[in-house]
Structures are given as C-alpha cells and as structure tokens.
PDB file of N, CA and C in Angstrom:
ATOM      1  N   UNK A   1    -152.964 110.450  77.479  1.00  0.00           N
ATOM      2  CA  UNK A   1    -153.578 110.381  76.167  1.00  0.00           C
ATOM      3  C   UNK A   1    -154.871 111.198  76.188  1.00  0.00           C
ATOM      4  N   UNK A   2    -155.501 112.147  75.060  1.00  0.00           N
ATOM      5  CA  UNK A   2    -156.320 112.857  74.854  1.00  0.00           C
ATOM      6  C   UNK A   2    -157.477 112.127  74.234  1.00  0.00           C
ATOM      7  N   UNK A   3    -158.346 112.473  74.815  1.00  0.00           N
ATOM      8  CA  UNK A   3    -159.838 111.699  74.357  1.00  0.00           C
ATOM      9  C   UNK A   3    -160.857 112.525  73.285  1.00  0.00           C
ATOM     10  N   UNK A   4    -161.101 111.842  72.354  1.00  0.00           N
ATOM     11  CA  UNK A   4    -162.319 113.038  71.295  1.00  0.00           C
ATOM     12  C   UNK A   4    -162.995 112.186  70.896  1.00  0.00           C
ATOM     13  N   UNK A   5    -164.260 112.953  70.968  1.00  0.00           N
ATOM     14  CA  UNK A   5    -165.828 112.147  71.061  1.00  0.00           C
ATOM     15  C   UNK A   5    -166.275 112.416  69.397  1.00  0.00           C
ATOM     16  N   UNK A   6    -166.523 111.195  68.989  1.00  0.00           N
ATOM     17  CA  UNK A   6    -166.770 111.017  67.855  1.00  0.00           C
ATOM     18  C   UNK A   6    -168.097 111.353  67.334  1.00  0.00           C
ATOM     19  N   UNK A   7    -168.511 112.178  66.744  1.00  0.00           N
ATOM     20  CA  UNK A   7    -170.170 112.456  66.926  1.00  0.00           C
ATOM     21  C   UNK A   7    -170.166 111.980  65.356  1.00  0.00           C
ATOM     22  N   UNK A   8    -171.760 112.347  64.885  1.00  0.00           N
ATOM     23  CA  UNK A   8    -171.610 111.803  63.494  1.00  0.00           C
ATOM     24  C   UNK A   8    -171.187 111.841  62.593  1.00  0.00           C
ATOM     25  N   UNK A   9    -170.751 113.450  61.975  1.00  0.00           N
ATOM     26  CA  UNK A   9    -170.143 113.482  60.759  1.00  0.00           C
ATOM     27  C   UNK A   9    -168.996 112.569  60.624  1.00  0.00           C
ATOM     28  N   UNK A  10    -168.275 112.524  61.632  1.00  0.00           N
ATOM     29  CA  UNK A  10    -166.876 111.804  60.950  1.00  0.00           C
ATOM     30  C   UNK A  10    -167.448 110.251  60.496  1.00  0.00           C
ATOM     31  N   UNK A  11    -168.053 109.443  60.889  1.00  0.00           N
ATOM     32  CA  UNK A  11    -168.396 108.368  60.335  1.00  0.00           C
ATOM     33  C   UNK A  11    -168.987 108.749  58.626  1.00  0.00           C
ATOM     34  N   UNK A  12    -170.108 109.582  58.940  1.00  0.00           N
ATOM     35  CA  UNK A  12    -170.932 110.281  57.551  1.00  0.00           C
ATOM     36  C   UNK A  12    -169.452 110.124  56.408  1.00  0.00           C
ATOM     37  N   UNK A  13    -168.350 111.349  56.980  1.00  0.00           N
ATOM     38  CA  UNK A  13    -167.621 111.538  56.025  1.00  0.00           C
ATOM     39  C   UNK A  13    -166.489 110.195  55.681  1.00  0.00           C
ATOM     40  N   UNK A  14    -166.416 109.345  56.165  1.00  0.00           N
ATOM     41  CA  UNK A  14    -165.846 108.157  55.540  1.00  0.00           C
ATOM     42  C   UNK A  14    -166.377 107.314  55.002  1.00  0.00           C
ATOM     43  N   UNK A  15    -167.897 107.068  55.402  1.00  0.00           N
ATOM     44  CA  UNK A  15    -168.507 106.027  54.783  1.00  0.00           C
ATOM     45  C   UNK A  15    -169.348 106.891  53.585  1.00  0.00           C
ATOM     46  N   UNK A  16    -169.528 107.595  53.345  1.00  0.00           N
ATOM     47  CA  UNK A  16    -169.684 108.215  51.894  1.00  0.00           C
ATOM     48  C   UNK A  16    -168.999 108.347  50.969  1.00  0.00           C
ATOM     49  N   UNK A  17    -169.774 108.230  49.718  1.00  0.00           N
ATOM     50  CA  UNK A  17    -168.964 108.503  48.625  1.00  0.00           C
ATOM     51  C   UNK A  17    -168.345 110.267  48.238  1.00  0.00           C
ATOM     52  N   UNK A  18    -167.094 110.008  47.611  1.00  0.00           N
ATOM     53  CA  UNK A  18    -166.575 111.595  47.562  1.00  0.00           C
ATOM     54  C   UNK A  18    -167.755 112.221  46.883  1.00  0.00           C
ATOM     55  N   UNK A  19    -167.573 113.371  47.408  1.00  0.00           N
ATOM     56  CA  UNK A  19    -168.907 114.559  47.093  1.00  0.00           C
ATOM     57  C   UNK A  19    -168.053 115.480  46.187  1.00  0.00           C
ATOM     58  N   UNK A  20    -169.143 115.835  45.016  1.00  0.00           N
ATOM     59  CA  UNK A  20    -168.729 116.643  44.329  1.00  0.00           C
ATOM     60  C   UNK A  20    -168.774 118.075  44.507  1.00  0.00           C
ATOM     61  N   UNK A  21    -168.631 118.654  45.731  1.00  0.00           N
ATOM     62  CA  UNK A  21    -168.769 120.055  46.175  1.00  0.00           C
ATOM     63  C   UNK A  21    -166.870 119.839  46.621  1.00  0.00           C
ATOM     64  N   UNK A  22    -165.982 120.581  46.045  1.00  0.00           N
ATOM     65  CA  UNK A  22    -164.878 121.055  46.247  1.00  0.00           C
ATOM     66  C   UNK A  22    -164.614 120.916  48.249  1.00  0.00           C
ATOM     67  N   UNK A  23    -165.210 121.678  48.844  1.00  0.00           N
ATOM     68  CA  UNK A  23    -164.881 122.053  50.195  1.00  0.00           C
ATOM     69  C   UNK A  23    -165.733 120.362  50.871  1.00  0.00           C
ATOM     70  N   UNK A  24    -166.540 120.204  50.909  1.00  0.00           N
ATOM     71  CA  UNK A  24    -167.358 118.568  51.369  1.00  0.00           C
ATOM     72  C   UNK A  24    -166.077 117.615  50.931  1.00  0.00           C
ATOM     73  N   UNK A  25    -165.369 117.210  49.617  1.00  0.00           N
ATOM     74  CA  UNK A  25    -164.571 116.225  49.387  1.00  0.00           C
ATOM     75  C   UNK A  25    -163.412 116.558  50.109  1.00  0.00           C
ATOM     76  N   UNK A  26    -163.012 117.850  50.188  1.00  0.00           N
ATOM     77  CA  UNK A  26    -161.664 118.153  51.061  1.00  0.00           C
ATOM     78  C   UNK A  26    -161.891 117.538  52.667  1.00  0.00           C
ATOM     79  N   UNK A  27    -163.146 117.810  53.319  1.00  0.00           N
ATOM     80  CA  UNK A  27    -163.334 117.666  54.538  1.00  0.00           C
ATOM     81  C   UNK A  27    -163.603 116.036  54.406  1.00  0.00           C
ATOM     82  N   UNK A  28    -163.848 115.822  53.540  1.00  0.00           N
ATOM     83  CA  UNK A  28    -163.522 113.938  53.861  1.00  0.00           C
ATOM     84  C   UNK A  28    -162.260 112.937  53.432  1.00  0.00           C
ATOM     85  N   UNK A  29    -161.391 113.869  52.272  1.00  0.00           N
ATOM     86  CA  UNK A  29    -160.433 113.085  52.361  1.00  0.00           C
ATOM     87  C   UNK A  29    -159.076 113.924  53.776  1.00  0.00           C
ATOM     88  N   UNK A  30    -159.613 114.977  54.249  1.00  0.00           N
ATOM     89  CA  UNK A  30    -158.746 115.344  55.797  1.00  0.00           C
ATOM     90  C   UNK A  30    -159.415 114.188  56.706  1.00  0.00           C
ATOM     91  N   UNK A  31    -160.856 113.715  56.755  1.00  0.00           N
ATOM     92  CA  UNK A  31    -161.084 112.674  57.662  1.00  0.00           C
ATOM     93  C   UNK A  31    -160.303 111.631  57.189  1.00  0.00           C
ATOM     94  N   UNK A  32    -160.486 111.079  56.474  1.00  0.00           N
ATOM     95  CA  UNK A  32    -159.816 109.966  56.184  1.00  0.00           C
ATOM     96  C   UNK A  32    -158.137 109.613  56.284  1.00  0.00           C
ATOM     97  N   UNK A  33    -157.832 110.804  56.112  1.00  0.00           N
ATOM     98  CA  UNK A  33    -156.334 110.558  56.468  1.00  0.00           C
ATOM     99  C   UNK A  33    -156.375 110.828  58.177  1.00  0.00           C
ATOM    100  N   UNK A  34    -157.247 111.513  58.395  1.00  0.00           N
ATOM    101  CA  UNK A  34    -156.666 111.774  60.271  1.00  0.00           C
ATOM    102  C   UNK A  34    -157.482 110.127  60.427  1.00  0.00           C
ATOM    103  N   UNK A  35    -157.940 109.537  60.775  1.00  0.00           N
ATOM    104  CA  UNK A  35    -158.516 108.219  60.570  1.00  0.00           C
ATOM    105  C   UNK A  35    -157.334 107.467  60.287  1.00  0.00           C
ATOM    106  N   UNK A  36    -156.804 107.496  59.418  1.00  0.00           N
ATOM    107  CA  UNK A  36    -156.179 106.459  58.707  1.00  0.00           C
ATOM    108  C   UNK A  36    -154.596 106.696  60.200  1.00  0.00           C
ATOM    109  N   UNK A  37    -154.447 107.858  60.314  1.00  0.00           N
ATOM    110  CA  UNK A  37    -152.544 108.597  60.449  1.00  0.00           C
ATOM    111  C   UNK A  37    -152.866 109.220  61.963  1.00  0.00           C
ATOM    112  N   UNK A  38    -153.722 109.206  62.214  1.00  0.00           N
ATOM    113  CA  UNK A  38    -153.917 110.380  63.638  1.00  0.00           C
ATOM    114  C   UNK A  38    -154.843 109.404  65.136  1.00  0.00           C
ATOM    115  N   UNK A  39    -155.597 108.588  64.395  1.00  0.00           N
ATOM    116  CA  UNK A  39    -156.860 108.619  65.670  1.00  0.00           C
ATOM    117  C   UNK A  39    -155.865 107.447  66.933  1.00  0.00           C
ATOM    118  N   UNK A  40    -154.942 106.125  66.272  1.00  0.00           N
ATOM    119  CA  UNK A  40    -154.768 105.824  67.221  1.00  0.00           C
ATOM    120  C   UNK A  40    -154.055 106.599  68.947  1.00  0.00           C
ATOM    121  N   UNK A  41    -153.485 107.619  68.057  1.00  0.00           N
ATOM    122  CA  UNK A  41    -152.687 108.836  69.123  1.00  0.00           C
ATOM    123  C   UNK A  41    -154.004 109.149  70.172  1.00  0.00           C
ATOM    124  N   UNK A  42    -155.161 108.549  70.052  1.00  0.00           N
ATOM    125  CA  UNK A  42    -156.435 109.358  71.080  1.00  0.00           C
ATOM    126  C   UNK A  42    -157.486 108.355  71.235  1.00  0.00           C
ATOM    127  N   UNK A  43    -157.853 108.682  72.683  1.00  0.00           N
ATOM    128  CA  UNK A  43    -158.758 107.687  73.432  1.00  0.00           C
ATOM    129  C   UNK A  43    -159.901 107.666  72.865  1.00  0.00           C
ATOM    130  N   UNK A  44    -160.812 107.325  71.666  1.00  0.00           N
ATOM    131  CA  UNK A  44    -161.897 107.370  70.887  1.00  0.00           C
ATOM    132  C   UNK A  44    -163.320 107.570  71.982  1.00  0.00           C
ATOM    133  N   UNK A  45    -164.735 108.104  72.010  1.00  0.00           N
ATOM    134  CA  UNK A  45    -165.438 107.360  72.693  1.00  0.00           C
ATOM    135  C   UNK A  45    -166.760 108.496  71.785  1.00  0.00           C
ATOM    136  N   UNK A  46    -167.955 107.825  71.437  1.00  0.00           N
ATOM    137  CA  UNK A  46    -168.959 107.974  71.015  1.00  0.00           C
ATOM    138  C   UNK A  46    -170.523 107.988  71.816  1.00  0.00           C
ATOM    139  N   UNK A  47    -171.300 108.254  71.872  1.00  0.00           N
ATOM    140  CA  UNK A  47    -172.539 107.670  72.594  1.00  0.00           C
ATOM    141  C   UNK A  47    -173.385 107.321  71.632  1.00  0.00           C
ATOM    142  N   UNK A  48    -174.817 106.581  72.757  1.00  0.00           N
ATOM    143  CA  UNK A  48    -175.560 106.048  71.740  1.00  0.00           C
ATOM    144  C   UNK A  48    -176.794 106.671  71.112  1.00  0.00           C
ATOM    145  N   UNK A  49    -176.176 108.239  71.527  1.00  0.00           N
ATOM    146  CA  UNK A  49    -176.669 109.409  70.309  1.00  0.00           C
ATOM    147  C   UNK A  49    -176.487 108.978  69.334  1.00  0.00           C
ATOM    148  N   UNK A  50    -174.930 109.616  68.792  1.00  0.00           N
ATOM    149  CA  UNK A  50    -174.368 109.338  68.005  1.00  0.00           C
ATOM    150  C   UNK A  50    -174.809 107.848  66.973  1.00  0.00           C
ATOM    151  N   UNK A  51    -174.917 106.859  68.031  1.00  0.00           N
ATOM    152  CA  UNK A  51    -175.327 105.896  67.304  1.00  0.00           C
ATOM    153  C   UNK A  51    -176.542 105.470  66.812  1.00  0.00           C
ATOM    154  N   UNK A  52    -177.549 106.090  67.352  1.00  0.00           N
ATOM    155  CA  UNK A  52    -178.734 106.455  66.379  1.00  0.00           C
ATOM    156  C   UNK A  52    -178.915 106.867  65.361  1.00  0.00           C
ATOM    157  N   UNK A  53    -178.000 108.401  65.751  1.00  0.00           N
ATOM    158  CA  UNK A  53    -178.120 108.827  64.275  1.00  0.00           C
ATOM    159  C   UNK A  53    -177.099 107.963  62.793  1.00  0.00           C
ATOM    160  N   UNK A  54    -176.099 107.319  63.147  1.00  0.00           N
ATOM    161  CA  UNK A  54    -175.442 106.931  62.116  1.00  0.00           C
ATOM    162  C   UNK A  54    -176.284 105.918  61.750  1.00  0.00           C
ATOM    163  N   UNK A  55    -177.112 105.229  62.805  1.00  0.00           N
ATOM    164  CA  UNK A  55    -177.973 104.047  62.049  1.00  0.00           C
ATOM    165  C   UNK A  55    -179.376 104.318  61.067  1.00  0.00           C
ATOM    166  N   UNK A  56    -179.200 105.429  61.408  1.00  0.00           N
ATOM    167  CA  UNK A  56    -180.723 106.479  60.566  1.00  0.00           C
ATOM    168  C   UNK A  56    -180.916 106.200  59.203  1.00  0.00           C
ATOM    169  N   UNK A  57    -181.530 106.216  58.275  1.00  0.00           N
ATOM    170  CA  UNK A  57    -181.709 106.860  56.896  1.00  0.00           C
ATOM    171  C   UNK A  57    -181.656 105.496  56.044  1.00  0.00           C
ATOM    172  N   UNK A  58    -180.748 105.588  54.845  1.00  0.00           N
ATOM    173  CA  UNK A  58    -180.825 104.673  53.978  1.00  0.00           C
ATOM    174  C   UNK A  58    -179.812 102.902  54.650  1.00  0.00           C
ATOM    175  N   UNK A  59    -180.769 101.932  54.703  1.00  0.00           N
ATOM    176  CA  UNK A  59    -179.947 100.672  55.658  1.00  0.00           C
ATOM    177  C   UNK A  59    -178.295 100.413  55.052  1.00  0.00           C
ATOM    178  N   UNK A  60    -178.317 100.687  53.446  1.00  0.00           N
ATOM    179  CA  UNK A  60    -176.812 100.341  53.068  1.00  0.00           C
ATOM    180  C   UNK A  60    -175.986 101.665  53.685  1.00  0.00           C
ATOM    181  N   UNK A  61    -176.401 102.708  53.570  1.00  0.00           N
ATOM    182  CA  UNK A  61    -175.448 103.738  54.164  1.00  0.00           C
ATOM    183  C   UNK A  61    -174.951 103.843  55.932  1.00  0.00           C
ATOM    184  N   UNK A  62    -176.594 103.401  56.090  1.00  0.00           N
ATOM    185  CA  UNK A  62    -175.814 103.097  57.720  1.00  0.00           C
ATOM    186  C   UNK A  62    -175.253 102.216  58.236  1.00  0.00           C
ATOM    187  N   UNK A  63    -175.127 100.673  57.331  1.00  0.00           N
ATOM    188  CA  UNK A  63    -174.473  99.848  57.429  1.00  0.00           C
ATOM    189  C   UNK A  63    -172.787 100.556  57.432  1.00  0.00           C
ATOM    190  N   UNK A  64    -172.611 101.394  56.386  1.00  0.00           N
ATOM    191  CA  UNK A  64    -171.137 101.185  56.263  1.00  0.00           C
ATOM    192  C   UNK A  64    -171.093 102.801  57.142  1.00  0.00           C
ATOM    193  N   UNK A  65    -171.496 103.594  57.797  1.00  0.00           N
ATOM    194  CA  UNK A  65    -171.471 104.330  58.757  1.00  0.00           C
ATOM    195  C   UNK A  65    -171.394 103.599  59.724  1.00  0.00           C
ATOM    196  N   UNK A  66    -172.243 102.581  60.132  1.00  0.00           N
ATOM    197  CA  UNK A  66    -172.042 101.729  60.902  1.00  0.00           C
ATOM    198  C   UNK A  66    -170.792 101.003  61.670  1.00  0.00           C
ATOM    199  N   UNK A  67    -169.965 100.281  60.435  1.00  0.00           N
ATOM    200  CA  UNK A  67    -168.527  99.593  60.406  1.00  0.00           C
ATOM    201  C   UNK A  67    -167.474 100.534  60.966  1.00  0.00           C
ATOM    202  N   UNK A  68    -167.513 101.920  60.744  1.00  0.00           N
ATOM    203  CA  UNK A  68    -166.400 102.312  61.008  1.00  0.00           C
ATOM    204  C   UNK A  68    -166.691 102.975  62.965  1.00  0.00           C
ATOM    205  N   UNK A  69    -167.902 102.571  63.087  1.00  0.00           N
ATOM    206  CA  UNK A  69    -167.961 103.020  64.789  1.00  0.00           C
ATOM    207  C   UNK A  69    -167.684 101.117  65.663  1.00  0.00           C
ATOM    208  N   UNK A  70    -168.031 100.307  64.699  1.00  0.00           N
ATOM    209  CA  UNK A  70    -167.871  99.471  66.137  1.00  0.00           C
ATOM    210  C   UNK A  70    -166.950  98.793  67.054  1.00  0.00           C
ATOM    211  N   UNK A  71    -166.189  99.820  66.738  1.00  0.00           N
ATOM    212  CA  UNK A  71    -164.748  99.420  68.265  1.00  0.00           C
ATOM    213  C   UNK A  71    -164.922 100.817  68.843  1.00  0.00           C
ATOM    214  N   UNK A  72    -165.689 101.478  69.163  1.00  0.00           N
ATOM    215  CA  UNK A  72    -165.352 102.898  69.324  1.00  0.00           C
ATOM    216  C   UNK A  72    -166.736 102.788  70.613  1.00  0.00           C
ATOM    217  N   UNK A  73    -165.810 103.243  71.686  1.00  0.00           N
ATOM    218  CA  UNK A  73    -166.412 102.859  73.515  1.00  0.00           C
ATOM    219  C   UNK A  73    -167.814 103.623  73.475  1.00  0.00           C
ATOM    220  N   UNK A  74    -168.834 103.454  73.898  1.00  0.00           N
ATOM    221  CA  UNK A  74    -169.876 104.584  74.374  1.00  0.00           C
ATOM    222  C   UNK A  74    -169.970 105.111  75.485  1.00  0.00           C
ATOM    223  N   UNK A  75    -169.793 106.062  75.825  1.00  0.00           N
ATOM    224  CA  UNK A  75    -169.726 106.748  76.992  1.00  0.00           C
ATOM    225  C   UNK A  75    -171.585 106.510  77.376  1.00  0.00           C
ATOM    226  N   UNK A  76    -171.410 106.280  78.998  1.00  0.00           N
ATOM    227  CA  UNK A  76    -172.582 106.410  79.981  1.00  0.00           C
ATOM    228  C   UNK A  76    -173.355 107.304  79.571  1.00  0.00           C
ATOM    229  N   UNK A  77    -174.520 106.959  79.833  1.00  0.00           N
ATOM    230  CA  UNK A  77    -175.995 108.145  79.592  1.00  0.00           C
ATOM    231  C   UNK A  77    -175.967 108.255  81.466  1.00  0.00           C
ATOM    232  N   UNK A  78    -175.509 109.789  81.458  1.00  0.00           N
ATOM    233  CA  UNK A  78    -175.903 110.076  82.722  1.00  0.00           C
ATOM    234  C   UNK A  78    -177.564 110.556  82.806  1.00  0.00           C
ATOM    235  N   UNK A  79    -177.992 110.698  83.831  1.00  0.00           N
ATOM    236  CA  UNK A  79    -179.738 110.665  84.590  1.00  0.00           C
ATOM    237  C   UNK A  79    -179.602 112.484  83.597  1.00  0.00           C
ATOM    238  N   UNK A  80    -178.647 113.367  84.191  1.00  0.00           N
ATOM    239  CA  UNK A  80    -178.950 114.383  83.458  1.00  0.00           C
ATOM    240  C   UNK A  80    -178.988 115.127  82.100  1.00  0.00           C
ATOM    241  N   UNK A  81    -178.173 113.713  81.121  1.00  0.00           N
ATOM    242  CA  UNK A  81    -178.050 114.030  80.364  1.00  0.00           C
ATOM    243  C   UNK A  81    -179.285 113.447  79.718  1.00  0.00           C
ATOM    244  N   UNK A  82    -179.702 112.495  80.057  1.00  0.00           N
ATOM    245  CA  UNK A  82    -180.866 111.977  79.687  1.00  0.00           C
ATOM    246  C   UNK A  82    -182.679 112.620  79.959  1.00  0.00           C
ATOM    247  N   UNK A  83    -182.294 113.596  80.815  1.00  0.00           N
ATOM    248  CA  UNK A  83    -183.155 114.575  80.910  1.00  0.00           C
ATOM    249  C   UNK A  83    -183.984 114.363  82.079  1.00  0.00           C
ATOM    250  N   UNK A  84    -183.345 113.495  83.452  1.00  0.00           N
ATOM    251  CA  UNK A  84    -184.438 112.715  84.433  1.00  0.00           C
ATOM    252  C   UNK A  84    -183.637 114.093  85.426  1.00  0.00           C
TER     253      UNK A  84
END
C-alpha cells in the first residue's frame, strides 16, 4: 500500500465553503471526491506541521479543518527535521 502525506490544503479544501473562482471550486470538489472514493486505497500520515497550520486562523474554520485530520497518523519529528 502507498502512503501520501497530507499537508494542508487538502483539509483547507474540504472544510471550506465552495469558492467562487471556477478553477479553486474544481480543485475542491476533485478533493472531495478523491476523499470520499480514493484515500482508503493509501496509508494516510500528516505531521504536526501540518497540524498547526490547519489549527491557525479563524477557531470555527479550524475546527472543521480540524475534523477531517483526526484519524490521520503523525509522522515523527526527526532531530533534523526539527533543525537540532
């Protein structure tokens, strides 16, 4: 099984409302269906980059940015990635 690291937009683009820019609403209703039809086929895993930033900004938006990461594994902060 193939593993893909979830960084922020894909949360951004489900837990938002459709955007009225033509190409932005296309790229979230393709998330939403690969979400909905595709992700169990792949080993999910996020860090707690990622999870900073989805918790960022307005509290109701990162709430529901929020919901759609928390079954989704965090990969280890290695020493080098962390900058030691």
């Amino acid at each position: 099984m193939q593993s893909v690291y979830i960084e922020t937009t894909i949360p951004s683009y489900l837990a938002s409302h459709q955007s009225s820019q033509p190409t932005i609403a296309a790229d979230q209703a393709v998330t939403h269906v690969w979400w909905r039809d595709e992700r169990e086929r792949y080993r999910l895993y996020t860090s707690i980059f990622t999870m900073d930033e989805v918790s960022g900004g307005d509290a109701t938006a990162a709430a529901r940015r929020l919901s759609w990461m928390q079954d989704i594994p965090r990969l280890d902060v290695t020493r080098q990635v962390a900058g030691g």
